[in-house]
C-alpha atoms as a PDB file:
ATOM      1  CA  UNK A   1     -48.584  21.184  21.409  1.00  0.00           C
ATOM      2  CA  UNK A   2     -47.265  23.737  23.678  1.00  0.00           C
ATOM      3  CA  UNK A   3     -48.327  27.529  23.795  1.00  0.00           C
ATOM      4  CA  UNK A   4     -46.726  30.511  25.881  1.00  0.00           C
ATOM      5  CA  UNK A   5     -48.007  32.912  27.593  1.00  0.00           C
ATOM      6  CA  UNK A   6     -51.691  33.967  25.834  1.00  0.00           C
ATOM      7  CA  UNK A   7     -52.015  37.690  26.927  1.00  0.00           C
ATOM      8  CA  UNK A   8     -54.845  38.758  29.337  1.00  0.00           C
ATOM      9  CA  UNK A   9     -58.181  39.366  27.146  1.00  0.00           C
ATOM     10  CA  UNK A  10     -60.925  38.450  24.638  1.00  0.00           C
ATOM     11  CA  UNK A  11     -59.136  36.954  21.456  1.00  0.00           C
ATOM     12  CA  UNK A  12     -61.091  36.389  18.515  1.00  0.00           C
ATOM     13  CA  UNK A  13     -60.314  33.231  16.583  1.00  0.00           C
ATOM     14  CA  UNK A  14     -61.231  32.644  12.841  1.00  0.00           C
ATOM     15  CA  UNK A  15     -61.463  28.609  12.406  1.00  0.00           C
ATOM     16  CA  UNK A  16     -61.997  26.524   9.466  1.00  0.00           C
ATOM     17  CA  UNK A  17     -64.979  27.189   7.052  1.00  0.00           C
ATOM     18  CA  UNK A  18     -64.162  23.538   5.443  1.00  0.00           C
ATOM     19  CA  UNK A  19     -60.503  22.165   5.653  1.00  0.00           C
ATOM     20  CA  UNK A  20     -59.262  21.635   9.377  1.00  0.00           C
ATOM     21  CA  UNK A  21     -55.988  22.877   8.107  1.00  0.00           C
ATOM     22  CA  UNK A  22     -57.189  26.064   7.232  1.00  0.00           C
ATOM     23  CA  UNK A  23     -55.989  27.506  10.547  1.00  0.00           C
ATOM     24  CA  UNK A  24     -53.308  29.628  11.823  1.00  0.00           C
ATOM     25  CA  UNK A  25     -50.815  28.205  14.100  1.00  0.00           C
ATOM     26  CA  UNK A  26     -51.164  31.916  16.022  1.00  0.00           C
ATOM     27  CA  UNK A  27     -55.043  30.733  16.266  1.00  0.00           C
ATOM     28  CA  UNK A  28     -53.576  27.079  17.025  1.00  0.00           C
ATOM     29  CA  UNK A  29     -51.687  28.694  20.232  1.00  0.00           C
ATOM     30  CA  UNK A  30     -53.916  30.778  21.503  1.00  0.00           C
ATOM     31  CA  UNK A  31     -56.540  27.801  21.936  1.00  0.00           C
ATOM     32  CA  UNK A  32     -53.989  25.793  23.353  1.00  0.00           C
ATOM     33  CA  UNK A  33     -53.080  28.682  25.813  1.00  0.00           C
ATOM     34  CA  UNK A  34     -56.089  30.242  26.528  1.00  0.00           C
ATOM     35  CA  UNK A  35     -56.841  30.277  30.087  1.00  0.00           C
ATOM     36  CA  UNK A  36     -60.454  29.929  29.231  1.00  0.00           C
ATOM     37  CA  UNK A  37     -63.040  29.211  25.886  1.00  0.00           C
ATOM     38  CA  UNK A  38     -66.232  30.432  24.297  1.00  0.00           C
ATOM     39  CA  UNK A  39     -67.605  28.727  21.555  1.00  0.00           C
ATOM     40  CA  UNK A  40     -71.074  28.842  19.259  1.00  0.00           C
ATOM     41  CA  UNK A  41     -70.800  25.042  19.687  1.00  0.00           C
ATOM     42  CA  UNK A  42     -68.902  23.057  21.888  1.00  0.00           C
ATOM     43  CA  UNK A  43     -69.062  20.205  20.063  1.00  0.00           C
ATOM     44  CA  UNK A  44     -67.451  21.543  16.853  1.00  0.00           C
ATOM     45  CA  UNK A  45     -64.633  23.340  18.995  1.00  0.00           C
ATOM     46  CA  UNK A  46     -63.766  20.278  20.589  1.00  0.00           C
ATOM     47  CA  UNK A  47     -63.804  17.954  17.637  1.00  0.00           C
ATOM     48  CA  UNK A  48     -61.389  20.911  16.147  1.00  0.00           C
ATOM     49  CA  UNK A  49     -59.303  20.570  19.346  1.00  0.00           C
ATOM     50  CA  UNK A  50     -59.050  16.749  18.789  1.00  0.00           C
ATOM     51  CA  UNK A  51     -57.940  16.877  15.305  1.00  0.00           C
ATOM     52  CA  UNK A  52     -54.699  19.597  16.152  1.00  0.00           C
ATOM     53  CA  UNK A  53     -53.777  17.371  19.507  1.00  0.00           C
ATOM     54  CA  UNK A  54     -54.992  20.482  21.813  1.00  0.00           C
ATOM     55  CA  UNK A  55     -55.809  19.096  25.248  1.00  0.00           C
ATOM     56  CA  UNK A  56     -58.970  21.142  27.046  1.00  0.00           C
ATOM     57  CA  UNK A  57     -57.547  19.721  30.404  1.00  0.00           C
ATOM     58  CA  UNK A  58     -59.036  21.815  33.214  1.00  0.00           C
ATOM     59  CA  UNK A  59     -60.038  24.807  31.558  1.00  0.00           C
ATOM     60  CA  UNK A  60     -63.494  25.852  31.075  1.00  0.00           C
ATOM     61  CA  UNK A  61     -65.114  25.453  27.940  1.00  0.00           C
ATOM     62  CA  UNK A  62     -68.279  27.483  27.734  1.00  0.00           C
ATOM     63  CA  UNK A  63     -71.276  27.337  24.781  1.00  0.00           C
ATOM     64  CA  UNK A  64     -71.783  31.166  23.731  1.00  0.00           C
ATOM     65  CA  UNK A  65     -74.631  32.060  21.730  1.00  0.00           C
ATOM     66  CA  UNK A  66     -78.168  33.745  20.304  1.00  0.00           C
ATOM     67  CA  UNK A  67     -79.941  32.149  22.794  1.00  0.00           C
ATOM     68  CA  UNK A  68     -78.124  32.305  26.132  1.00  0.00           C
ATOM     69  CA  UNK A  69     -75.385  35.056  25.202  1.00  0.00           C
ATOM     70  CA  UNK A  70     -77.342  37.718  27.498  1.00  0.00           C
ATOM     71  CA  UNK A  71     -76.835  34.789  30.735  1.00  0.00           C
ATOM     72  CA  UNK A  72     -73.291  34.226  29.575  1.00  0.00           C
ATOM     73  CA  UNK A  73     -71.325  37.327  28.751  1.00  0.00           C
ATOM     74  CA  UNK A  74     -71.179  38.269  32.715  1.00  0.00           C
ATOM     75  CA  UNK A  75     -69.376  35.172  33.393  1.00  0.00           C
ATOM     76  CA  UNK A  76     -67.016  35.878  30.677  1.00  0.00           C
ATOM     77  CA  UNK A  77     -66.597  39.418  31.473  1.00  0.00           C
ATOM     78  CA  UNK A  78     -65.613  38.420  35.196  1.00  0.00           C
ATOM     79  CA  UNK A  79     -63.402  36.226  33.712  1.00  0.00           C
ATOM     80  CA  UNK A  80     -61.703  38.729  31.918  1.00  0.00           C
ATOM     81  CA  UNK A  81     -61.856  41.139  34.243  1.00  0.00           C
ATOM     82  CA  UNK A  82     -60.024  39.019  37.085  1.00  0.00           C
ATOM     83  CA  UNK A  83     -57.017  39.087  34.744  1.00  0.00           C
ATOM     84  CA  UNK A  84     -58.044  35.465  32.229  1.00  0.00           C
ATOM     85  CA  UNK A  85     -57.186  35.168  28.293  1.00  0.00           C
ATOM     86  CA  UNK A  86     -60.559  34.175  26.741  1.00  0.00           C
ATOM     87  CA  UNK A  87     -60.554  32.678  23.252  1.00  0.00           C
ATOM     88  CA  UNK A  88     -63.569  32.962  21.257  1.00  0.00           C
ATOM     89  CA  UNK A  89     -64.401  30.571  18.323  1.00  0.00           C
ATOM     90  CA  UNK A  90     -67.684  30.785  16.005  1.00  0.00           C
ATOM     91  CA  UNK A  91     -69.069  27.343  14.429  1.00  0.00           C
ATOM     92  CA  UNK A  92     -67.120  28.157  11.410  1.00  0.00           C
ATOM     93  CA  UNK A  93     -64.433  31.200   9.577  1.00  0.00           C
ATOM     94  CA  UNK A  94     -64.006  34.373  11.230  1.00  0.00           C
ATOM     95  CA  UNK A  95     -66.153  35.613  14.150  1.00  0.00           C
ATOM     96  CA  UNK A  96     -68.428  38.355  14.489  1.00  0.00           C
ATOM     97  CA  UNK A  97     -69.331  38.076  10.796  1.00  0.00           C
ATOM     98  CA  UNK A  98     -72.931  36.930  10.622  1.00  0.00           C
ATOM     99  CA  UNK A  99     -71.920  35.504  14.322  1.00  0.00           C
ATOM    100  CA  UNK A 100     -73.451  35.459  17.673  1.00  0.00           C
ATOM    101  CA  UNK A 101     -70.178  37.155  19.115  1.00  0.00           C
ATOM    102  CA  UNK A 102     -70.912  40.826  18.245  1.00  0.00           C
ATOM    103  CA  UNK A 103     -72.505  41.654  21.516  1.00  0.00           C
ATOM    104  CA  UNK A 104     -69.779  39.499  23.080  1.00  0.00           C
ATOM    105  CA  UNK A 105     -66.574  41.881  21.454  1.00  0.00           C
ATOM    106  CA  UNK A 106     -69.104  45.329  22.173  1.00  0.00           C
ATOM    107  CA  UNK A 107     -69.470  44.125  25.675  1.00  0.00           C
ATOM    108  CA  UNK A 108     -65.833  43.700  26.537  1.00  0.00           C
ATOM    109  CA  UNK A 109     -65.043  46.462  24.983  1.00  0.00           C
ATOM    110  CA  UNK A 110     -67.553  48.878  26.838  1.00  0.00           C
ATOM    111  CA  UNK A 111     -65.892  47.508  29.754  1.00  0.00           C
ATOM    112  CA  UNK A 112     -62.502  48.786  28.879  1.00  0.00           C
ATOM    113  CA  UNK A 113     -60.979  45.299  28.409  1.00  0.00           C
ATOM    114  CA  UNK A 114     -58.452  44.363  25.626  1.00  0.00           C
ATOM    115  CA  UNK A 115     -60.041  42.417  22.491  1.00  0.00           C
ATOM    116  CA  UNK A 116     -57.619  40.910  19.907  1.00  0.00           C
ATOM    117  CA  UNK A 117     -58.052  38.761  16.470  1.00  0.00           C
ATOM    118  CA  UNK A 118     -56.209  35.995  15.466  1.00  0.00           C
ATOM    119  CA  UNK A 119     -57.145  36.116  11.536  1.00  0.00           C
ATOM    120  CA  UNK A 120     -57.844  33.265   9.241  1.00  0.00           C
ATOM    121  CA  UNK A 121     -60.722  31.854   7.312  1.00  0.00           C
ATOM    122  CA  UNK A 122     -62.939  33.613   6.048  1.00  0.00           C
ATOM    123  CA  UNK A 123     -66.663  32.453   3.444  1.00  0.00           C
ATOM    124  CA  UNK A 124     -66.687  35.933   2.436  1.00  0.00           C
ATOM    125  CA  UNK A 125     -63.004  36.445   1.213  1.00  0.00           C
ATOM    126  CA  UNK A 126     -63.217  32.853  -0.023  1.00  0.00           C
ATOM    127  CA  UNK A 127     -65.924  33.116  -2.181  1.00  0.00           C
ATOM    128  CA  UNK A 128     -64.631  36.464  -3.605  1.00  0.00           C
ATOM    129  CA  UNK A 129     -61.252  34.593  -4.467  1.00  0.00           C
ATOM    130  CA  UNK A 130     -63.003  32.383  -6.743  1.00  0.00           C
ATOM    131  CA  UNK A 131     -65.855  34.132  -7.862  1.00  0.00           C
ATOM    132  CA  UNK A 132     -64.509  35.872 -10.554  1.00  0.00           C
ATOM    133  CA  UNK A 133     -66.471  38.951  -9.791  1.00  0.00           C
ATOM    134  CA  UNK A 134     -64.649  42.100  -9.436  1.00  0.00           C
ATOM    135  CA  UNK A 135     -62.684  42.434  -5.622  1.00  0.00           C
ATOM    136  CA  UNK A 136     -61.534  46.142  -6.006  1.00  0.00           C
ATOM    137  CA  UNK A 137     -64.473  46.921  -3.735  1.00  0.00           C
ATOM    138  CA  UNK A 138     -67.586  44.774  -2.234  1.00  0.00           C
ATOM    139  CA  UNK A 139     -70.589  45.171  -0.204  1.00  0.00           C
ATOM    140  CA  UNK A 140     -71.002  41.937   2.404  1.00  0.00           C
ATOM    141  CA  UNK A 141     -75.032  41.613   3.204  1.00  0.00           C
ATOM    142  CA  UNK A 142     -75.363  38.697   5.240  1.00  0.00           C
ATOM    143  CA  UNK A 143     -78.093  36.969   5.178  1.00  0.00           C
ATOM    144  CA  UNK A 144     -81.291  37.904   3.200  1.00  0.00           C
ATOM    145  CA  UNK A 145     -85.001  37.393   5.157  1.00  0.00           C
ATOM    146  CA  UNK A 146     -86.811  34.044   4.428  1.00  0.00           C
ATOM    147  CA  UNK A 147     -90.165  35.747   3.107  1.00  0.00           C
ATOM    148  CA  UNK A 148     -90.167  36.693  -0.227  1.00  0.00           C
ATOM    149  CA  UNK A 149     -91.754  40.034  -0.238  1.00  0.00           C
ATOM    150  CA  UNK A 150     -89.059  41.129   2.506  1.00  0.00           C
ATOM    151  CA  UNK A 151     -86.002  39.358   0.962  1.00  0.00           C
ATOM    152  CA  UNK A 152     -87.070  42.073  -2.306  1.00  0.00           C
ATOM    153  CA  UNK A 153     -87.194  45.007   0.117  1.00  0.00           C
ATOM    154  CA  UNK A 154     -84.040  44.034   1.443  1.00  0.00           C
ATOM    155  CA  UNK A 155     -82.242  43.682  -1.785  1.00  0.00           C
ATOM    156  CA  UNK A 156     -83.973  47.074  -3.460  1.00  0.00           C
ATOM    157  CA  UNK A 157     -81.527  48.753  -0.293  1.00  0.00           C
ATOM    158  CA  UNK A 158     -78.781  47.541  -1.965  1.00  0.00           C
ATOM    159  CA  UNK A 159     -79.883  48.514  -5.650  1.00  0.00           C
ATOM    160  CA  UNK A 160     -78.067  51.073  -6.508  1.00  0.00           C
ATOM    161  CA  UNK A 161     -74.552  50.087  -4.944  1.00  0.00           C
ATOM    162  CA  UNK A 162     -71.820  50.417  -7.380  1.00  0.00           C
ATOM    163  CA  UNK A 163     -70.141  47.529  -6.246  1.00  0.00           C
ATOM    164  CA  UNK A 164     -70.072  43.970  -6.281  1.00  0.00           C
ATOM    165  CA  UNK A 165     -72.261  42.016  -3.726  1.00  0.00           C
ATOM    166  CA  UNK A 166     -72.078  39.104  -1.121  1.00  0.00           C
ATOM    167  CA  UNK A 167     -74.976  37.301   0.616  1.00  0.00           C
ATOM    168  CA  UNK A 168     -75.147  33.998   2.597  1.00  0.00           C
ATOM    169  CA  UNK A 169     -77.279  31.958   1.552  1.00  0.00           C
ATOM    170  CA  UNK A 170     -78.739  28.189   2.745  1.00  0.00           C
ATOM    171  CA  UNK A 171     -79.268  25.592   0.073  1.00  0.00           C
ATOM    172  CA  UNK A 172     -83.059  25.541   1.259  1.00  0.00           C
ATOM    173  CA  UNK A 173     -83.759  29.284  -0.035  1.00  0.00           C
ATOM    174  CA  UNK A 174     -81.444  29.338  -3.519  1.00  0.00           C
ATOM    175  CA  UNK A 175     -84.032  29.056  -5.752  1.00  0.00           C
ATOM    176  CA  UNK A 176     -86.057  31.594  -4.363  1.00  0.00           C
ATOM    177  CA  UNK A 177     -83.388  34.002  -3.414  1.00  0.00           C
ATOM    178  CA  UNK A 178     -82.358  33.731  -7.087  1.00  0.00           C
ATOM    179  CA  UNK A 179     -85.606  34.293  -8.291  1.00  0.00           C
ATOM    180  CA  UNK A 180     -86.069  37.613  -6.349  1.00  0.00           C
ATOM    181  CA  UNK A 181     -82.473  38.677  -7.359  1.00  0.00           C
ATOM    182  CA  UNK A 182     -83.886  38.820 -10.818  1.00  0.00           C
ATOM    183  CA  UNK A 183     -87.142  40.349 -10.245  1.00  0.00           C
ATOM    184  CA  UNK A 184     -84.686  43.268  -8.491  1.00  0.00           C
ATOM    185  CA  UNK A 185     -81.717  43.156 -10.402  1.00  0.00           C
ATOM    186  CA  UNK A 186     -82.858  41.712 -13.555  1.00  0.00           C
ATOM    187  CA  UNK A 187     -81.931  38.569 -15.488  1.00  0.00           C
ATOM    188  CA  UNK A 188     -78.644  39.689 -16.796  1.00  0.00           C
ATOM    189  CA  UNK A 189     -76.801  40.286 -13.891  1.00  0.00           C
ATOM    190  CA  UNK A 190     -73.775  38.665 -13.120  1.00  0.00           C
ATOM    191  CA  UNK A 191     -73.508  36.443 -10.476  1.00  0.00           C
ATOM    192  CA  UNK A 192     -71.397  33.697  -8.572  1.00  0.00           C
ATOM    193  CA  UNK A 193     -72.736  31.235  -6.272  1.00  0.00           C
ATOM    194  CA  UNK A 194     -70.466  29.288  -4.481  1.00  0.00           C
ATOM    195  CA  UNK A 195     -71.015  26.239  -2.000  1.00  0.00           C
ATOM    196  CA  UNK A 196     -68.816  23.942   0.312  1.00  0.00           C
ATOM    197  CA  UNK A 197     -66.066  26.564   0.006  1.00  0.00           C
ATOM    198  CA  UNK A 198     -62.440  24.166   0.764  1.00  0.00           C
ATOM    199  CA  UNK A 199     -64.267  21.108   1.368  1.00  0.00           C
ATOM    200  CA  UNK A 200     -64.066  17.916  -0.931  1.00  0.00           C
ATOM    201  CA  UNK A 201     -67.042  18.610  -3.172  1.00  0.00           C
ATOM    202  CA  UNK A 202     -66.347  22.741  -3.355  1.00  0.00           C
ATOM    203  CA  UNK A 203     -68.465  24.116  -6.399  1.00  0.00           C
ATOM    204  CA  UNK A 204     -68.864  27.456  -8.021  1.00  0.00           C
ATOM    205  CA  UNK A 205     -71.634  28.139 -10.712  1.00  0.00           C
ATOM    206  CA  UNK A 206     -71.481  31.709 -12.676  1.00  0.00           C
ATOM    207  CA  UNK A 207     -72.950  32.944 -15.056  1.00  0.00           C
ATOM    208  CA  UNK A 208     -76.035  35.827 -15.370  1.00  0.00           C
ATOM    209  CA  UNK A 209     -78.689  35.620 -12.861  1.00  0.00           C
ATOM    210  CA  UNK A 210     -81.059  33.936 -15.079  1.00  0.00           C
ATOM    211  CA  UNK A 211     -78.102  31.256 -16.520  1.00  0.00           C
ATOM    212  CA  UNK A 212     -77.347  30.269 -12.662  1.00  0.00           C
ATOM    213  CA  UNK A 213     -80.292  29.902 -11.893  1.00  0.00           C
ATOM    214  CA  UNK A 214     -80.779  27.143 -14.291  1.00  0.00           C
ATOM    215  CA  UNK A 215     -77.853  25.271 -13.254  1.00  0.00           C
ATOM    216  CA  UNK A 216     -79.460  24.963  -9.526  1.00  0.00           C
ATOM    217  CA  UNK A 217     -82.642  24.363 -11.258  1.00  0.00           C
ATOM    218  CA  UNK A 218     -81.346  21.180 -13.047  1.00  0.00           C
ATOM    219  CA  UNK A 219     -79.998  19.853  -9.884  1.00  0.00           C
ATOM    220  CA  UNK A 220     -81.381  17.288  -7.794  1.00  0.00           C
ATOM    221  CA  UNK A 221     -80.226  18.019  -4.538  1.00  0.00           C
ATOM    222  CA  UNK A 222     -78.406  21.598  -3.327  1.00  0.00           C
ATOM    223  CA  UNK A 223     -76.103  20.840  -0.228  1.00  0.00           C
ATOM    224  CA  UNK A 224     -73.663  22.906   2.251  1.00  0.00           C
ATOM    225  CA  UNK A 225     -72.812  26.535   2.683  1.00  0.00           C
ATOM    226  CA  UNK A 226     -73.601  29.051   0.317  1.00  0.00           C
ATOM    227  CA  UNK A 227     -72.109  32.583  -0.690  1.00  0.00           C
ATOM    228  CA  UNK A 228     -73.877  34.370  -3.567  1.00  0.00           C
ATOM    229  CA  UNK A 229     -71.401  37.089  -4.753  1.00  0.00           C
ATOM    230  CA  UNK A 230     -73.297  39.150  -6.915  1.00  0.00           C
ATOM    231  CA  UNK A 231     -71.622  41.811  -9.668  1.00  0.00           C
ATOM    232  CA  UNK A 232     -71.773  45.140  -9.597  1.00  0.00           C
ATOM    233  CA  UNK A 233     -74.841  46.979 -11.751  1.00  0.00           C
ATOM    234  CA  UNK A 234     -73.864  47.456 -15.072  1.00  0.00           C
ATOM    235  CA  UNK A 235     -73.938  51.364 -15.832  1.00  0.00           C
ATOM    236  CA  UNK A 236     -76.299  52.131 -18.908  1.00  0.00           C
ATOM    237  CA  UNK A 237     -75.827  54.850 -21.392  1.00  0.00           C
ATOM    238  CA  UNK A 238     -78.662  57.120 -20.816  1.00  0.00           C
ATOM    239  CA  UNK A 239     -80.045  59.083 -23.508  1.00  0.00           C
ATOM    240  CA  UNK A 240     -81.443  62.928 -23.466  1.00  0.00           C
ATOM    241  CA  UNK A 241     -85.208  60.623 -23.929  1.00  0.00           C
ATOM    242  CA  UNK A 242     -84.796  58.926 -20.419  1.00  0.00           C
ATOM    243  CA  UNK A 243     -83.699  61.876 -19.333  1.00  0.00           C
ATOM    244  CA  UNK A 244     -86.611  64.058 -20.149  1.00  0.00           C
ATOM    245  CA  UNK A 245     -88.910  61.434 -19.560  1.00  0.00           C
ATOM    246  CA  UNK A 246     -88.020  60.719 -15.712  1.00  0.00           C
ATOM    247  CA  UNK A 247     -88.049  64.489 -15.407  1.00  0.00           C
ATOM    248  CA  UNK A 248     -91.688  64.793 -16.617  1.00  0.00           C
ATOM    249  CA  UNK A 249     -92.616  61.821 -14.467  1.00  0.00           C
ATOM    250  CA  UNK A 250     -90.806  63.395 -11.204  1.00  0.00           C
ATOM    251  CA  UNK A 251     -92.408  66.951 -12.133  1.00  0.00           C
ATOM    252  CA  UNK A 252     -95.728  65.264 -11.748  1.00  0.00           C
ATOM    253  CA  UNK A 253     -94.930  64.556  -8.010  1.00  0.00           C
ATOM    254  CA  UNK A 254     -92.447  67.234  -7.135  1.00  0.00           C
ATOM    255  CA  UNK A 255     -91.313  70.769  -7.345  1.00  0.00           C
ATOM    256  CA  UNK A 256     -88.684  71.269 -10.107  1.00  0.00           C
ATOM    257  CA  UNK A 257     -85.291  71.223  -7.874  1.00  0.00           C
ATOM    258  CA  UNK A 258     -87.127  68.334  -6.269  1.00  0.00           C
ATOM    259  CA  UNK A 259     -87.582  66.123  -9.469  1.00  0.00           C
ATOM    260  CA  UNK A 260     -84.111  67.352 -10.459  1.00  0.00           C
ATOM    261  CA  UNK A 261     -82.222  66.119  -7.516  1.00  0.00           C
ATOM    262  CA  UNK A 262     -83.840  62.932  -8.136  1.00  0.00           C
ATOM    263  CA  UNK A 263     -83.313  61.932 -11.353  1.00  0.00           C
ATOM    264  CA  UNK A 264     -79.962  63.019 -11.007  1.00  0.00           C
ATOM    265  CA  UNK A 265     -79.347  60.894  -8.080  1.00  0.00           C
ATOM    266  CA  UNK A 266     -81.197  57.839  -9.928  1.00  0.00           C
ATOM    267  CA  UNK A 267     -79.098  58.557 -13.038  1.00  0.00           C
ATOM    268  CA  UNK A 268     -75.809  59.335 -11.536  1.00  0.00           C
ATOM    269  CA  UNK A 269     -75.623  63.106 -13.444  1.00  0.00           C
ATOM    270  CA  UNK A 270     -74.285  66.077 -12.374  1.00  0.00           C
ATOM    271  CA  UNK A 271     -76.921  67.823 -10.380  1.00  0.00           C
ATOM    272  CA  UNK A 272     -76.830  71.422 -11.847  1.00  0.00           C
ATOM    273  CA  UNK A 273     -77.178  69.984 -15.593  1.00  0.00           C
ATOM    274  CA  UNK A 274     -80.427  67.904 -14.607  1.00  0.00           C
ATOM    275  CA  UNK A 275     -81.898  71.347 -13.193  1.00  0.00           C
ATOM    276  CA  UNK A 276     -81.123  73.391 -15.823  1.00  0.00           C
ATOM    277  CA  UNK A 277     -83.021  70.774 -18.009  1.00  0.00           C
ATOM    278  CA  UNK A 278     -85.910  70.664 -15.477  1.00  0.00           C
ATOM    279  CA  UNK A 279     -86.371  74.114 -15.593  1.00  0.00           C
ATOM    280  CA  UNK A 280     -87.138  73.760 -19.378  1.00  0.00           C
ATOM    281  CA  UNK A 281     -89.256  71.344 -18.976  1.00  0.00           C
ATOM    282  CA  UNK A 282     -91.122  72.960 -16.546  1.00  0.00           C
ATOM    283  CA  UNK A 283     -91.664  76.116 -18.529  1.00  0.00           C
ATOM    284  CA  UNK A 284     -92.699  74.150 -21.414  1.00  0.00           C
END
């Protein structure tokens, strides 16, 4: 295929998360035109390249990634800097999510040089598509620690966001990153979990927490990508009783305007009506 002129710079190229054809013909270009390319994996870049009839011919194709991006980014930056178009590809949908090419883009950039994206795929937006969980706004957490006790203190941070949720997940940790979802969030939480997004054998469970869990329980075998795309917290109705009572538990602990501004923040209440409560507590 033929490609004009690819401007002078870094140009960041979403690719397939599934589907080959789930690329741009803008992305299509610039990866024909590119004077040079950086990819996560060379391998998947090239079978890419083989499938949309793009010729590598004499331009350099370089691996960029956690482990040798430090040794590599000078040789791109040079690149760049003697006038090149770079295009940078991740193994799969849109870099510098989750991706190795953060320090790449902050790099160039520190250096003055042009960066540009060439938008596409993307798990994240996918799985939000067909999640069914509510869009309007999200919170995208990446990946959650392997351990147990650290993959609960990293989802307590994200507690008390009024929004819905996405992780990536691998089919290895499901079961126990479900598990310590509800130990967190508690069993009735709604949740989406969705695996091989656009590929043949695409799936999406939902359900609450506890009723997804089930379905991956039953299974015999969990396979591909996964996005968990968690609801937002259901608000409560809180009563004058939880009120008082997390005000004579804080008042324990804390001066009064202390324990107010914290059961206020933990209940979502205006802050002036939660001290003037505290105060009677206090006296009494």
């Amino acid at each position: 295929m033929g490609a004009g002129k690819i401007a002078a710079g870094l140009h960041i190229v979403a690719t397939p998360i599934g589907a080959a054809r789930d690329i741009t013909l803008r992305s299509l270009d610039i990866l024909a035109g590119a004077d040079m390319l950086a990819a996560e994996d060379t391998r998947n870049t090239r079978r890419l390249m083989d499938i949309h009839g793009i010729k590598l011919g004499d331009r350099r194709l370089v691996a960029y990634h956690d482990h040798n991006g430090a040794k590599v980014r000078p040789h791109i930056i040079e690149a760049l800097q003697g006038g090149a178009s770079v295009a940078y590809v991740s193994d799969a949908g849109t870099p510098m999510v989750a991706d190795p090419g953060f320090d790449l883009s902050r790099a160039v950039i520190a250096e003055g040089l042009p960066v540009f994206a060439a938008p596409g795929a993307s798990a994240v937006l996918a799985a939000l598509c067909v999640s069914g969980q509510p869009t309007d706004r999200f919170f995208f957490a990446g990946f959650a620690p392997n351990k147990s006790s650290a993959r609960k203190r990293f989802l307590m941070e994200f507690e008390a966001v009024p929004s819905t949720l996405v992780f990536y997940e691998s089919p290895k940790r499901i079961l126990a990153s479900l598990r310590d979802m509800i130990a967190v969030y508690g069993a009735e939480r709604a949740v989406s979990v969705c695996r091989e997004l656009t590929k043949k054998f695409e799936e999406v469970l939902r359900g609450s927490l506890q009723e997804v869990l089930e379905q991956v329980e039953a299974k015999e075998s969990i396979k591909g990508e996964i996005v968990v795309v968690l609801g937002p917290p259901v608000e409560k109705e809180v009563s004058e009783e939880d009120i008082d009572a997390a005000l004579v538990a804080a008042l324990k602990k804390m001066r009064v305007k202390d324990a107010a501004g914290d059961v206020a923040a933990k209940f979502n209440l205006p802050r002036k009506e939660v001290y003037a409560r505290a105060l009677d507590l206090d006296k009494s």
